[in-house]
N, C-alpha and C. Protein backbone atom coordinates (compact mmCIF):
# COMPACT_ATOMS: atom_id res chain seq x y z
N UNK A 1 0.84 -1.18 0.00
CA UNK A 1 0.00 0.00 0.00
C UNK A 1 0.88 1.24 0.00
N UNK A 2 0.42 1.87 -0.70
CA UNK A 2 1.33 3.51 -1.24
C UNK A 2 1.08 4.50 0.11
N UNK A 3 2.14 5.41 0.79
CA UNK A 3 2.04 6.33 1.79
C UNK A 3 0.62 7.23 1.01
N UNK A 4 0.13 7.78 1.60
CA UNK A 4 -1.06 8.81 1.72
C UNK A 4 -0.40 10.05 2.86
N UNK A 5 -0.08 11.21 2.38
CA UNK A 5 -0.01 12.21 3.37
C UNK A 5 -0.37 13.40 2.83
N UNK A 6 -1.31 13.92 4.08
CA UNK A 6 -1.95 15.41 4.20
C UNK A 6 -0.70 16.46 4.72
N UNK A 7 -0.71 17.50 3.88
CA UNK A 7 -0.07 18.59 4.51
C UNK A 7 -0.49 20.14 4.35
N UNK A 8 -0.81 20.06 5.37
CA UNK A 8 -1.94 21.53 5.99
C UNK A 8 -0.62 22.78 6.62
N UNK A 9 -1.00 23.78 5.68
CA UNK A 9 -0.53 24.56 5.93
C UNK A 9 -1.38 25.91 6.20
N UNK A 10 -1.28 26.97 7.52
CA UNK A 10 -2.09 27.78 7.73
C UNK A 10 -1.26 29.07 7.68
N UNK A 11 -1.63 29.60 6.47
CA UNK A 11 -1.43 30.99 6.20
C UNK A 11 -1.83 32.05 7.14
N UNK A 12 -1.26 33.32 7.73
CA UNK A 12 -1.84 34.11 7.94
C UNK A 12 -1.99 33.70 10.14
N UNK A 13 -1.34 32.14 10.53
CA UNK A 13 -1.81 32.01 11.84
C UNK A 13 -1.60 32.83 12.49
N UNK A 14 0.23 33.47 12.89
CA UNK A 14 0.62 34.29 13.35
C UNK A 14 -0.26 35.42 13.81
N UNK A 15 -0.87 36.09 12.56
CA UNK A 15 -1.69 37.21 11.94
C UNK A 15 -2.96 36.88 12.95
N UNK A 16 -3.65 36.08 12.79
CA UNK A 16 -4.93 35.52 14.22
C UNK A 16 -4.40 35.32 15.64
N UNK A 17 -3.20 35.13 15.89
CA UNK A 17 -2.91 35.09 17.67
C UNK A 17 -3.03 35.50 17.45
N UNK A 18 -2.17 37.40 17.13
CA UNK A 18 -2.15 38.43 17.73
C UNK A 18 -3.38 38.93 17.39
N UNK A 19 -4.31 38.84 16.62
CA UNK A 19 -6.06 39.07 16.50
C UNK A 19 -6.53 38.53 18.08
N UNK A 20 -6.20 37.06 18.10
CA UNK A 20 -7.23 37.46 19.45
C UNK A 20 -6.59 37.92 20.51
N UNK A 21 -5.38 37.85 20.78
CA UNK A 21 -4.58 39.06 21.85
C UNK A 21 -5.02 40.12 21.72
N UNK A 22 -5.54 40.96 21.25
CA UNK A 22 -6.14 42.40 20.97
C UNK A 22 -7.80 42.30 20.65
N UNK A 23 -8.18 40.89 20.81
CA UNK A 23 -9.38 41.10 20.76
C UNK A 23 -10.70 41.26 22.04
N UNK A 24 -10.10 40.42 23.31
CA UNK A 24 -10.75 41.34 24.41
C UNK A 24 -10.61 42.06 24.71
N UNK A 25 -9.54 43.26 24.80
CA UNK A 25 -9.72 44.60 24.50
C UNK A 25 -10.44 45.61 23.82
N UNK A 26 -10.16 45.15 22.43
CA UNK A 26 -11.33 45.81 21.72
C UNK A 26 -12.84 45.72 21.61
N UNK A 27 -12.87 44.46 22.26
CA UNK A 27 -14.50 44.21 22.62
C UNK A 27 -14.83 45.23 23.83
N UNK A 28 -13.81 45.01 24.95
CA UNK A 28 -14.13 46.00 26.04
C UNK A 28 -14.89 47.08 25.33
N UNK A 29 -13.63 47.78 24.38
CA UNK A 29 -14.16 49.37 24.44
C UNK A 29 -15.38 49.87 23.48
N UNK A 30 -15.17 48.34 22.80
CA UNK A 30 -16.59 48.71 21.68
C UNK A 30 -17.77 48.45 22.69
N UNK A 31 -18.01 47.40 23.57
CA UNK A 31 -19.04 47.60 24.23
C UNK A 31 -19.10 48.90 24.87
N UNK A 32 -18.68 49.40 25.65
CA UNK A 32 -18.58 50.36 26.59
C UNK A 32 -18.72 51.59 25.92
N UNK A 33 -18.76 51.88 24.82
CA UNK A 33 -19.14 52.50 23.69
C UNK A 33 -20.84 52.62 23.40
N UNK A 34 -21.09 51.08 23.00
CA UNK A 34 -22.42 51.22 23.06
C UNK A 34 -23.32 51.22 23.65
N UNK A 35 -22.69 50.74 25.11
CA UNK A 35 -23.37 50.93 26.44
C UNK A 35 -23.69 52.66 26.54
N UNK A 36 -22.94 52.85 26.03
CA UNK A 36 -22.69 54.62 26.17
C UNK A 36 -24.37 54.98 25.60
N UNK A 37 -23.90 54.79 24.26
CA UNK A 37 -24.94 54.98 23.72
C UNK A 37 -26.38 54.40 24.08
N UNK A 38 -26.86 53.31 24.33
CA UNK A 38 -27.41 52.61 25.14
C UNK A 38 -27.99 53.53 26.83
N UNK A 39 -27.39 54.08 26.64
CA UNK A 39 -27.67 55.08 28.32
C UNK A 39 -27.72 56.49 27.91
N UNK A 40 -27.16 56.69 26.73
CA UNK A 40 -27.98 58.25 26.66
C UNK A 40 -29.36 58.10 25.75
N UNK A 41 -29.41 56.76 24.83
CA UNK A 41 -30.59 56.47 24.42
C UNK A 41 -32.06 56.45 25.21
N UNK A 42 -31.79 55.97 26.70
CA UNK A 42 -32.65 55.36 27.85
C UNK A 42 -32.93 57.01 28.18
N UNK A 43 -31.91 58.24 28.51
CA UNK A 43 -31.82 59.33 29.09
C UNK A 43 -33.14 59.89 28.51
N UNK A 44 -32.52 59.86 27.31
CA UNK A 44 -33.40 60.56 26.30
C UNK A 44 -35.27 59.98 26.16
N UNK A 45 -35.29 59.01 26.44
CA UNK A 45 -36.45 58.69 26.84
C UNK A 45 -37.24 58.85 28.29
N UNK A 46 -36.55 58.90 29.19
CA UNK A 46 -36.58 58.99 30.89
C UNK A 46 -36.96 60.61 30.64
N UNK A 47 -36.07 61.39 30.08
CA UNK A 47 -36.50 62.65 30.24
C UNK A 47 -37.81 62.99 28.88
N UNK A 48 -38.52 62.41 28.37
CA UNK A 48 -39.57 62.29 27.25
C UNK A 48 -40.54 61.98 28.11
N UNK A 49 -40.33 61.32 29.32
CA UNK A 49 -41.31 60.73 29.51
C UNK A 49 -41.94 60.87 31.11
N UNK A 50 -40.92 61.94 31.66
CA UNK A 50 -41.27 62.47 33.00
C UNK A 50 -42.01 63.56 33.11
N UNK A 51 -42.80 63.41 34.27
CA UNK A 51 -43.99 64.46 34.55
C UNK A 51 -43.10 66.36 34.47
N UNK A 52 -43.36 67.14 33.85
CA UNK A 52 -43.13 68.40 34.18
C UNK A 52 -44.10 69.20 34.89
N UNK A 53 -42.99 69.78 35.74
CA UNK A 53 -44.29 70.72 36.61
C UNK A 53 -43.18 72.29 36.10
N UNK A 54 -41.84 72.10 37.06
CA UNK A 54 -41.05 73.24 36.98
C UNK A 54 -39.91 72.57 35.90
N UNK A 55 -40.00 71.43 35.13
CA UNK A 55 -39.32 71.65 34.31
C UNK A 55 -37.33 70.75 35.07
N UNK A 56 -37.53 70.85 36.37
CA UNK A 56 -36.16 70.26 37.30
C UNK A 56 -35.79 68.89 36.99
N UNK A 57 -37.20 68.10 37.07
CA UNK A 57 -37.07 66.99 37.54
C UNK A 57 -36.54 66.24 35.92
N UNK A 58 -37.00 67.08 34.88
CA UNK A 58 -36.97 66.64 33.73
C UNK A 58 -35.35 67.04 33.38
N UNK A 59 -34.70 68.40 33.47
CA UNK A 59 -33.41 68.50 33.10
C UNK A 59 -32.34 67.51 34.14
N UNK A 60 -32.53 67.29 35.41
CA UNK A 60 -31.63 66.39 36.37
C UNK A 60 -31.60 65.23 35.63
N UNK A 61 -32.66 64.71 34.95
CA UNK A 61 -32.20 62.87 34.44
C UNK A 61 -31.09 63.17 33.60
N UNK A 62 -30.37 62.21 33.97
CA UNK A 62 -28.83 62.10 33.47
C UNK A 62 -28.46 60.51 33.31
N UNK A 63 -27.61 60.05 32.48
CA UNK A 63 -26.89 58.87 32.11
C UNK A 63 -25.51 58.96 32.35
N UNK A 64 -24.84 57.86 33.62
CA UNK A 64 -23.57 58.17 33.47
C UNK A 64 -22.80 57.47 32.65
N UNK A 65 -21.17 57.31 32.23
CA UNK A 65 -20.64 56.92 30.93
C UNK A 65 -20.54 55.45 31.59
N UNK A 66 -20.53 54.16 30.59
CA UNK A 66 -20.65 53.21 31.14
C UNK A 66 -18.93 52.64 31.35
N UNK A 67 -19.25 51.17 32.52
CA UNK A 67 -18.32 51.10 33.46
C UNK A 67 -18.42 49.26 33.48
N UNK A 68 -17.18 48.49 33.31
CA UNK A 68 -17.63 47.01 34.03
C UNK A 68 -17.25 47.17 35.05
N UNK A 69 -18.85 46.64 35.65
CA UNK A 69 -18.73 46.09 37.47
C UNK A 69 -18.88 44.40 37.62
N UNK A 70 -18.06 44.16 38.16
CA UNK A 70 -17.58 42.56 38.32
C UNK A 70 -17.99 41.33 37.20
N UNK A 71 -17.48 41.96 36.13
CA UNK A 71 -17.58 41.27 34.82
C UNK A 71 -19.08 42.03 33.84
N UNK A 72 -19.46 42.78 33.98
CA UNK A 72 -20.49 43.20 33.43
C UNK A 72 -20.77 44.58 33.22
N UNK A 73 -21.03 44.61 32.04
CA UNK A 73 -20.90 46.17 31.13
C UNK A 73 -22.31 47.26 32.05
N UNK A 74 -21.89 48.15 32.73
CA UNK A 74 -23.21 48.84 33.47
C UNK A 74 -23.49 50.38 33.14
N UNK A 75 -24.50 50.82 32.90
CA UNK A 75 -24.83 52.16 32.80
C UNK A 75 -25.55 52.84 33.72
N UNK A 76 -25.60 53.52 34.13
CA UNK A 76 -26.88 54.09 35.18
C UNK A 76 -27.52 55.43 34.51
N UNK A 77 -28.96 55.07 34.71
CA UNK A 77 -29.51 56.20 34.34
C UNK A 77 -30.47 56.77 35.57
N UNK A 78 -30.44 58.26 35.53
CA UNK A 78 -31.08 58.12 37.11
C UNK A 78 -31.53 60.23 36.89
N UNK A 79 -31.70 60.38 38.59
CA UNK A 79 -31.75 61.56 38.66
C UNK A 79 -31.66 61.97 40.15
N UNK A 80 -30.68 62.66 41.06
CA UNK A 80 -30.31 63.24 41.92
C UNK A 80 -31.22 64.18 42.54
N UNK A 81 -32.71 64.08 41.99
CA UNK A 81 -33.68 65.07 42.40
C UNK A 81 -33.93 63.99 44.03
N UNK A 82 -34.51 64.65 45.19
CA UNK A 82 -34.97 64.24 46.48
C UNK A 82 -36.09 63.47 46.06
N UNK A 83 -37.18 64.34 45.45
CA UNK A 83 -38.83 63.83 45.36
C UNK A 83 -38.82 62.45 44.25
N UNK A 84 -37.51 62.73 43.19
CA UNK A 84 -37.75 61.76 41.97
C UNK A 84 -38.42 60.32 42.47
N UNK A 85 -38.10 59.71 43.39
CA UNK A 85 -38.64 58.08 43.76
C UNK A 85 -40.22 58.71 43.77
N UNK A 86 -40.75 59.44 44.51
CA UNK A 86 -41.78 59.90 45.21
C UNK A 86 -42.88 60.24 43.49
N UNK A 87 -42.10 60.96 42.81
CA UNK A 87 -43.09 60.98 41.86
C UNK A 87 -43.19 60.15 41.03
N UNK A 88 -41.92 59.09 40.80
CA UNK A 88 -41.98 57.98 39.80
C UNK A 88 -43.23 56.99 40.07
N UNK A 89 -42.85 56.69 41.82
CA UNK A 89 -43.96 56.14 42.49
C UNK A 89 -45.06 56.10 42.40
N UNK A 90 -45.31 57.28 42.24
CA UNK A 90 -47.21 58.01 42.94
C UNK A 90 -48.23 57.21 42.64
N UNK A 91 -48.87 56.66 43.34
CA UNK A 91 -50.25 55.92 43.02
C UNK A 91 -51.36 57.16 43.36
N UNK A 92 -51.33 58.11 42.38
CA UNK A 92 -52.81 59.24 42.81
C UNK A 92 -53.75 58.32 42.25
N UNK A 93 -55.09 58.43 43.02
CA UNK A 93 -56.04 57.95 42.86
C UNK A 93 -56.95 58.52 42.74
N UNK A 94 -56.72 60.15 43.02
CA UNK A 94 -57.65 61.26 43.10
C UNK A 94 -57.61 61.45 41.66
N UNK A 95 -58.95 61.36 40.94
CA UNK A 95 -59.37 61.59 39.65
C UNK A 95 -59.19 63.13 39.27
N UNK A 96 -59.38 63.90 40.31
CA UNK A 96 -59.20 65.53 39.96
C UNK A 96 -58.42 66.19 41.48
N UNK A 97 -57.43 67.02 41.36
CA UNK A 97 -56.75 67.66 42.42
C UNK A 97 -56.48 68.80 42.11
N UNK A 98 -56.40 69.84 43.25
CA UNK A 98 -55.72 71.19 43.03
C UNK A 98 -54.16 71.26 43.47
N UNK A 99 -53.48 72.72 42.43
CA UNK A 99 -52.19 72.65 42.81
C UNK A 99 -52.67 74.20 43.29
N UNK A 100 -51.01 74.53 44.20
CA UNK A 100 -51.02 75.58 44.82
C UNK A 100 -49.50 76.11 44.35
N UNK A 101 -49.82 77.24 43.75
CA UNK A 101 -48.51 77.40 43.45
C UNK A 101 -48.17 78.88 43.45
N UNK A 102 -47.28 79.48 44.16
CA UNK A 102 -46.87 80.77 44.89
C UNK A 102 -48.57 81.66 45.24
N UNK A 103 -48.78 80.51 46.41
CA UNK A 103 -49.85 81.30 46.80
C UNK A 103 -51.57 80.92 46.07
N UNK A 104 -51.13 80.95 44.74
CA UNK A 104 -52.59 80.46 43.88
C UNK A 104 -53.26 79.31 43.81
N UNK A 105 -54.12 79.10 44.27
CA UNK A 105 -55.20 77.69 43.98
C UNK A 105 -55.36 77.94 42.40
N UNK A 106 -54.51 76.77 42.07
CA UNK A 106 -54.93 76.11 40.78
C UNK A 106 -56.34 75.12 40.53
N UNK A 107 -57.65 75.41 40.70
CA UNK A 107 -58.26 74.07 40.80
C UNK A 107 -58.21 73.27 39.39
N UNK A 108 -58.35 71.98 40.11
CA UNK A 108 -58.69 71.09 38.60
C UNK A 108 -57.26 70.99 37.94
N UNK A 109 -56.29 71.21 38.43
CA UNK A 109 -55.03 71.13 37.88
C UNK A 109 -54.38 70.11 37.70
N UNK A 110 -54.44 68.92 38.33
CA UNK A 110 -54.32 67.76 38.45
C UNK A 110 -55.50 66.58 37.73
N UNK A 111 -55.10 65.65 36.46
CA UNK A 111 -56.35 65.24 36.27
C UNK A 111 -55.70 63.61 36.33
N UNK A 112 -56.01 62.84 37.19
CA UNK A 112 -55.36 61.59 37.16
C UNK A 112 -54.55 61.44 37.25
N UNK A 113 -53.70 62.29 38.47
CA UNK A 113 -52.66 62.04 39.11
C UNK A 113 -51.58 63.24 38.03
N UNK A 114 -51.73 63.86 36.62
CA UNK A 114 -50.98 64.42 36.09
C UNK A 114 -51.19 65.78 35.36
N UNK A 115 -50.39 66.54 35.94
CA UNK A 115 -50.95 68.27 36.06
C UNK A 115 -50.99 68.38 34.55
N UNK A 116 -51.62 69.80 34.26
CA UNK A 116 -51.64 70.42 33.16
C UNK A 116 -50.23 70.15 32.03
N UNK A 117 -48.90 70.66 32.62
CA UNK A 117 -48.18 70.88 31.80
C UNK A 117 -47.50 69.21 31.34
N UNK A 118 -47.81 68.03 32.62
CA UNK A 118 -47.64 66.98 31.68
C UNK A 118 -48.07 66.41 30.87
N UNK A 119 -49.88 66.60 30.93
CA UNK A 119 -50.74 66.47 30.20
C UNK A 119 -50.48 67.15 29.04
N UNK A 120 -49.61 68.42 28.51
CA UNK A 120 -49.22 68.70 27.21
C UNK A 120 -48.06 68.07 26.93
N UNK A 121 -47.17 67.21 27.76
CA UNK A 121 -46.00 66.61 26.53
C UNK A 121 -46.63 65.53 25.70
N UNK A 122 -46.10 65.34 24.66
CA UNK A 122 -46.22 64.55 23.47
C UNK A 122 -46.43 63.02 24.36
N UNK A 123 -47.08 62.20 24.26
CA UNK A 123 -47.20 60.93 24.38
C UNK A 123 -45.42 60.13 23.42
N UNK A 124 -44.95 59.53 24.55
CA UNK A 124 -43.76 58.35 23.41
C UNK A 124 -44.07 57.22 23.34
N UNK A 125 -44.26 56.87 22.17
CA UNK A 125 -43.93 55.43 21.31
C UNK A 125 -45.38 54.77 22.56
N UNK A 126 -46.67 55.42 22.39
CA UNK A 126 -47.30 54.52 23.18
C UNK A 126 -47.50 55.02 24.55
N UNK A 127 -46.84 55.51 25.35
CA UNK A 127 -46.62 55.75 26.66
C UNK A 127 -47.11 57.33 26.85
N UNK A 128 -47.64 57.35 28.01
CA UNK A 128 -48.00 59.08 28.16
C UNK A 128 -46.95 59.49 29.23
N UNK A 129 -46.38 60.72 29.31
CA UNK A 129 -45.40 61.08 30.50
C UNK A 129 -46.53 60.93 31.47
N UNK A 130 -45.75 60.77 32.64
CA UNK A 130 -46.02 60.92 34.18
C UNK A 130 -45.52 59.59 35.09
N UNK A 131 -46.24 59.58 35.60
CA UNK A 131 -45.40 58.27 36.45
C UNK A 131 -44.69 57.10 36.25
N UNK A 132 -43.96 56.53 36.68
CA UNK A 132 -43.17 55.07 35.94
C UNK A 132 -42.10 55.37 35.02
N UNK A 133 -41.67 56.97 34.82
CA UNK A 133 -41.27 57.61 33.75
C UNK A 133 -39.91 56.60 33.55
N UNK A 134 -39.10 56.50 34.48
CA UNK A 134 -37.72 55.64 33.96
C UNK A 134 -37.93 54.44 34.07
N UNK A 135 -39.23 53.66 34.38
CA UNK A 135 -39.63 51.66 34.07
C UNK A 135 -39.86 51.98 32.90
N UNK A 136 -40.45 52.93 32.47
CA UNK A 136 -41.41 53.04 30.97
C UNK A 136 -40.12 53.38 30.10
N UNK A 137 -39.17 54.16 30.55
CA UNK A 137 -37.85 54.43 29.77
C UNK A 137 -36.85 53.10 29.33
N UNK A 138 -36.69 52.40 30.18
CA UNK A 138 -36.20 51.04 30.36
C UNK A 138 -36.75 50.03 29.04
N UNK A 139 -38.16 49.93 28.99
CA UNK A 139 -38.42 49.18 28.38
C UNK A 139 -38.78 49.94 26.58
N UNK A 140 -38.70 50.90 26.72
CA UNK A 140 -38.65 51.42 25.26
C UNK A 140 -37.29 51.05 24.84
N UNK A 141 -36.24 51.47 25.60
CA UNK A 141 -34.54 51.33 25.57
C UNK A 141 -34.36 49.55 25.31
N UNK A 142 -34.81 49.05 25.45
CA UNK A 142 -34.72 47.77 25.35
C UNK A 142 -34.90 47.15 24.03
N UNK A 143 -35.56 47.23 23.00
CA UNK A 143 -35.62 47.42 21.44
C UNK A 143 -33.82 47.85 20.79
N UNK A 144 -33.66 48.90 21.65
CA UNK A 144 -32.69 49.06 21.37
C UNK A 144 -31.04 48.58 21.64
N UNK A 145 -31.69 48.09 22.67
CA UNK A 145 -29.94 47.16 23.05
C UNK A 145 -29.46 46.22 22.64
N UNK A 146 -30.89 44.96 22.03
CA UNK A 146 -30.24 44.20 20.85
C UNK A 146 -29.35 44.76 19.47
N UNK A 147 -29.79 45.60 18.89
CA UNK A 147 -29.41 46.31 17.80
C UNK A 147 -27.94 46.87 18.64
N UNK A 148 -27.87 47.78 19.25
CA UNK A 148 -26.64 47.82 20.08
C UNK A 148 -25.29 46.64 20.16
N UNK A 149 -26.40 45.22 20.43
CA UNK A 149 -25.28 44.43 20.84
C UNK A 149 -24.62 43.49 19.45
N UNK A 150 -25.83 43.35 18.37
CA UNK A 150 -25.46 43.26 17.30
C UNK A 150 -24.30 44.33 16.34
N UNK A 151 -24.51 45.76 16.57
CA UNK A 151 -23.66 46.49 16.04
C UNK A 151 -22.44 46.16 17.14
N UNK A 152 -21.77 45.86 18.15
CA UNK A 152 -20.75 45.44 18.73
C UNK A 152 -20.05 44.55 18.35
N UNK A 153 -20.86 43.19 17.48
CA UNK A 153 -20.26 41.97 17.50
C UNK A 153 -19.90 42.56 15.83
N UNK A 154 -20.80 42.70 15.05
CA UNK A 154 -19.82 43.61 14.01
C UNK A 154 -18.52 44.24 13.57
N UNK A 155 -19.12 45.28 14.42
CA UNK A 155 -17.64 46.08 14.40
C UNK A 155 -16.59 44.87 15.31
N UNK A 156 -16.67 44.39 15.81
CA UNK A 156 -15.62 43.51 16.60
C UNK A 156 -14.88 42.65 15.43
N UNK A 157 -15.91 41.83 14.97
CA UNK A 157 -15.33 41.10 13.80
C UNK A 157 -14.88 41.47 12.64
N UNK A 158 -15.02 43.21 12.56
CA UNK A 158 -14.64 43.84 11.26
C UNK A 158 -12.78 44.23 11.21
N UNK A 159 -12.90 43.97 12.29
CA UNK A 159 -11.70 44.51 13.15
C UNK A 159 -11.32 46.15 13.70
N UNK A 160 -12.34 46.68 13.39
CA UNK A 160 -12.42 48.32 14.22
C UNK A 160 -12.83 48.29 15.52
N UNK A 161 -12.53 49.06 16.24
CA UNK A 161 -13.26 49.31 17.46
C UNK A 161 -14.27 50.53 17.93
């Protein structure tokens, strides 16, 4: 019987270690990138979708730049206001309420828990501002983080970061 031999030669191996030596790195920063984005996306909805009275509670929502905490890519989106839990919260049940504001009885200002001037922001994607404003932000943002995590694995494999 006659020898039979395979000989495999791989072009280019060298060229792939050092690909994946540089490739959890560059995954780091491409995620953390779109986490970025990913958290001012959520911002931008959190503040779409919070009650305005003076206009505070809506400029304080903020996204900070994202960060891994013990293996996991994190963003926070939030707001440093005192009352913010308190109004995200609110279970009003009062169908009609008055506001008081420098002194003036507003009646009827309140209609289902949400004053006049929230009752004029634009409704998002479905959702009316006022309460739940950053659960309701969360889950609009969420559509979007697949697409996020798909554009990551992309660019990863394109070899950019």
């Amino acid at each position: 019987m006659a020898d039979f031999k395979f000989n495999i030669e791989w072009d280019g191996l060298r060229e792939l270690q050092q690909e994946f030596k540089t490739m959890n790195k560059r995954f780091k920063l491409i995620m953390l990138d779109e986490m970025d984005k990913i958290g001012l996306t959520c911002e931008e909805y959190a503040k779409k979708l919070s009650p305005r009275d003076s206009k505070e509670l809506e400029d304080s929502i903020h996204s900070t730049q994202a960060t891994i905490e013990g293996g996991s890519f994190v963003v926070y989106v939030g707001t440093n206001m005192k009352y913010a839990a308190y109004v995200h919260e609110l279970n009003n049940v009062r169908p009609v309420g008055d506001k008081y504001e420098r002194g003036v009885k507003l009646e009827g200002y309140y209609i289902g828990g949400r004053g006049q001037r929230t009752r004029d922001k634009p409704s998002e994607k479905g959702f009316k501002p006022g309460r739940k404003f950053l659960q309701r932000a969360v889950i609009l943002t969420d559509q979007h983080f697949e697409k996020a995590m798909e554009k990551a694995l992309e660019r990863l494999f394109e070899g950019g970061s």
